[in-house]
C-alpha atoms as a PDB file:
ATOM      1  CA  UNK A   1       0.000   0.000   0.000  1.00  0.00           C
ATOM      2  CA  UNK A   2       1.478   3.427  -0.746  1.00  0.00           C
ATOM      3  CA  UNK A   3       0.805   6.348   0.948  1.00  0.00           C
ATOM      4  CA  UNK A   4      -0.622   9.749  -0.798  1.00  0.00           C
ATOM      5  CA  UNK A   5       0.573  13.079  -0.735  1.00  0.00           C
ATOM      6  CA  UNK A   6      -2.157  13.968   1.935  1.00  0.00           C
ATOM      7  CA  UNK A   7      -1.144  11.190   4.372  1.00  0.00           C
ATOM      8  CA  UNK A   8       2.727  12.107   4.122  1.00  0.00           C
ATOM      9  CA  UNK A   9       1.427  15.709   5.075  1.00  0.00           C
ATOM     10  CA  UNK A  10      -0.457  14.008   8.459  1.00  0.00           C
ATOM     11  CA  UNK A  11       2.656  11.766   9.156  1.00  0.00           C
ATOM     12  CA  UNK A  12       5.022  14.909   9.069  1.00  0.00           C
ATOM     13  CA  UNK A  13       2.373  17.040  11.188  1.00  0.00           C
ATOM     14  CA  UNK A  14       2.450  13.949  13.669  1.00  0.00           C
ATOM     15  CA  UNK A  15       6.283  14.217  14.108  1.00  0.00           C
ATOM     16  CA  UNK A  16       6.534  17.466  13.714  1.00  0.00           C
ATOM     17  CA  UNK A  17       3.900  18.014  16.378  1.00  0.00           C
ATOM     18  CA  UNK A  18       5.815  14.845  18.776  1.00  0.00           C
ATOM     19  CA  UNK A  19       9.364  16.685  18.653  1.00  0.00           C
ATOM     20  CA  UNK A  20       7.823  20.371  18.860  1.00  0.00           C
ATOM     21  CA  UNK A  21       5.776  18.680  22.387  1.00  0.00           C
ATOM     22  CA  UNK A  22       9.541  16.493  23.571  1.00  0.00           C
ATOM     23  CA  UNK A  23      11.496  20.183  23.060  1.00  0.00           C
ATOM     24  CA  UNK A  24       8.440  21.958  24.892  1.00  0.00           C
ATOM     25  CA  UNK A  25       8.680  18.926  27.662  1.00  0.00           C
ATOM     26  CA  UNK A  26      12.468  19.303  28.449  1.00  0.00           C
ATOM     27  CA  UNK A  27      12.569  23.339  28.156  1.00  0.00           C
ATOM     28  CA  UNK A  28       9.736  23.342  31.108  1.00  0.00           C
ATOM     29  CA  UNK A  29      11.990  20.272  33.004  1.00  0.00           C
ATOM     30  CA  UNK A  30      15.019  22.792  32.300  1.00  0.00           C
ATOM     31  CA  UNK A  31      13.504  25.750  33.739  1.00  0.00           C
ATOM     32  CA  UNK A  32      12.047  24.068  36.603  1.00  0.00           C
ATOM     33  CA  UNK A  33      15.296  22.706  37.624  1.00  0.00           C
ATOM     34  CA  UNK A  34      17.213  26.146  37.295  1.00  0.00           C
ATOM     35  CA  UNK A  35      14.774  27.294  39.115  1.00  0.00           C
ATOM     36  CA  UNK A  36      15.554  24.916  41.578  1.00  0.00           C
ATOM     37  CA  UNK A  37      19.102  25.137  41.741  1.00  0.00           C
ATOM     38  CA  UNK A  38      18.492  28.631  42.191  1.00  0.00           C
ATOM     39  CA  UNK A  39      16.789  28.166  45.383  1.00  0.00           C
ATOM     40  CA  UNK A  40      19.733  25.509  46.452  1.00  0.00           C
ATOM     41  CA  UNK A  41      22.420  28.208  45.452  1.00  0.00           C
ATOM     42  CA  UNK A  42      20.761  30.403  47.559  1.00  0.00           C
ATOM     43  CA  UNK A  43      20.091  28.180  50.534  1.00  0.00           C
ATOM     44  CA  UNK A  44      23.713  27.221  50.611  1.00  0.00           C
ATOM     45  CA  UNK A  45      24.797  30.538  50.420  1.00  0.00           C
ATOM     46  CA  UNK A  46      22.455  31.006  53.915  1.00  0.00           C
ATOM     47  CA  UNK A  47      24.656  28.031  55.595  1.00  0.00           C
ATOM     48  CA  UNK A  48      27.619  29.215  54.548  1.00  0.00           C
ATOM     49  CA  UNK A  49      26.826  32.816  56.049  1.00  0.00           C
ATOM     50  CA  UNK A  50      25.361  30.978  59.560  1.00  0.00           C
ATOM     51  CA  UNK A  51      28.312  28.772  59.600  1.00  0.00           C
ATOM     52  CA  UNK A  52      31.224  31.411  59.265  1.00  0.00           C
ATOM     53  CA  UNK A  53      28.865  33.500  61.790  1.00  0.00           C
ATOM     54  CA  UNK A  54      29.371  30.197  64.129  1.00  0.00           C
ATOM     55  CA  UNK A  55      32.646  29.634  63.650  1.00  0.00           C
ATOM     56  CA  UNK A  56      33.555  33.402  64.110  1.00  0.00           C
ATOM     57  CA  UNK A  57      31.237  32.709  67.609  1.00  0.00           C
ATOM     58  CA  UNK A  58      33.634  29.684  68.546  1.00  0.00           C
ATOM     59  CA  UNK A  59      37.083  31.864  67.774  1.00  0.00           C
ATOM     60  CA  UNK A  60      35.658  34.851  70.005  1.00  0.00           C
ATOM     61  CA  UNK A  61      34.435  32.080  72.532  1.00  0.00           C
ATOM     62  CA  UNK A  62      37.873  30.381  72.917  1.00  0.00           C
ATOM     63  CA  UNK A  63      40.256  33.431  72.807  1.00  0.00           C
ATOM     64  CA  UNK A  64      42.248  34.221  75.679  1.00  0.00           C
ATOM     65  CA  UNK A  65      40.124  37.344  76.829  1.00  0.00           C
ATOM     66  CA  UNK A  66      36.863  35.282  77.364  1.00  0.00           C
ATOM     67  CA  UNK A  67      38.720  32.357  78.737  1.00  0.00           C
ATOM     68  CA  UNK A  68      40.306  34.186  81.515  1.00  0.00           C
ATOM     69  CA  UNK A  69      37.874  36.255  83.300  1.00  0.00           C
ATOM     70  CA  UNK A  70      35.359  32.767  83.493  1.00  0.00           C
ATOM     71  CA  UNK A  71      38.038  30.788  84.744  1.00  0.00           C
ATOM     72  CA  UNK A  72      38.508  33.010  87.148  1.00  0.00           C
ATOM     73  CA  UNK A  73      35.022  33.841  88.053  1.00  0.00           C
ATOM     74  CA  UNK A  74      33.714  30.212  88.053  1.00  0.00           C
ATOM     75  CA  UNK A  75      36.453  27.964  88.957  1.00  0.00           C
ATOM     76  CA  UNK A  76      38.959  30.056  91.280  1.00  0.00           C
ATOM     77  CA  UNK A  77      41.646  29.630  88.946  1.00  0.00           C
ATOM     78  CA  UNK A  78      43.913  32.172  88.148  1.00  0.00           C
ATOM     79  CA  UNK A  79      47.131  33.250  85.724  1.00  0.00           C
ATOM     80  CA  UNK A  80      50.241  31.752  87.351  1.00  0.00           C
ATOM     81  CA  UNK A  81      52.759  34.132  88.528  1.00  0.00           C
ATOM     82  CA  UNK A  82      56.677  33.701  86.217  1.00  0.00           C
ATOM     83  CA  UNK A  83      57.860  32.070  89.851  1.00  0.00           C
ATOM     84  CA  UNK A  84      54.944  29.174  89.511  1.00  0.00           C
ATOM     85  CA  UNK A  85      55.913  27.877  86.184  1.00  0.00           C
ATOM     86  CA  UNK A  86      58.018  24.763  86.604  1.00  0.00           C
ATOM     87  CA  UNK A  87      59.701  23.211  82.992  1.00  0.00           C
ATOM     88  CA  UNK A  88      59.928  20.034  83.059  1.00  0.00           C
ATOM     89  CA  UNK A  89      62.877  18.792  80.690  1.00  0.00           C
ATOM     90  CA  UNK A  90      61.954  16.106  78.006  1.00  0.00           C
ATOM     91  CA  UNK A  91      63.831  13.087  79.013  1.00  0.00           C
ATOM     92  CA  UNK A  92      66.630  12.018  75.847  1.00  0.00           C
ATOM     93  CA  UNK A  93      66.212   9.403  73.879  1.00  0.00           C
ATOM     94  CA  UNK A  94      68.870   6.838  76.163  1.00  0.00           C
ATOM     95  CA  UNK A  95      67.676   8.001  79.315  1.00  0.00           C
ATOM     96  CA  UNK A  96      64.126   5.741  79.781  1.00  0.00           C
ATOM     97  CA  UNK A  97      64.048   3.006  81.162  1.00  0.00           C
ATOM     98  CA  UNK A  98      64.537  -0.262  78.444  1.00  0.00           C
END
């Protein structure tokens, strides 16, 4: 059976019409996963900002100034004096025992 001019006309409508609706298909897929990413760009750029301001938190927390002043306050400790530090010498490599 051959086909006539009129039904080569409706089988290139038909593909035309398939690929025009697969390149429709993936341009809405594309956008909705820039979108996306978009969104995750953004959240991550959140995180990053709350994790430096954490980790800025944690410097300031353990520097010497902040240390200090609560060691002293709730444990009684204080700085010791040049006359309370004791050096202990590492012993050398032949001096422990075998």
């Amino acid at each position: 059976m051959r086909l006539k001019g009129r039904h080569w006309v409706a089988v290139w409508l038909v593909a035309f019409l398939a690929v025009t609706w697969l390149v429709y298909a993936r341009q809405t897929a594309a956008i909705h996963d820039a979108r996306e990413l978009n969104e995750i760009r953004a959240r991550r750029a959140n995180l990053e900002g709350h994790q430096a301001e954490l980790e800025r938190r944690v410097r300031s927390e353990q520097s010497r100034a902040v240390l200090v002043p609560r060691a002293q306050a709730k444990l009684g400790l204080h700085l010791p004096a040049d006359s309370e530090i004791i050096l202990v010498p590492l012993p050398g490599p032949g001096s422990g025992p075998p």
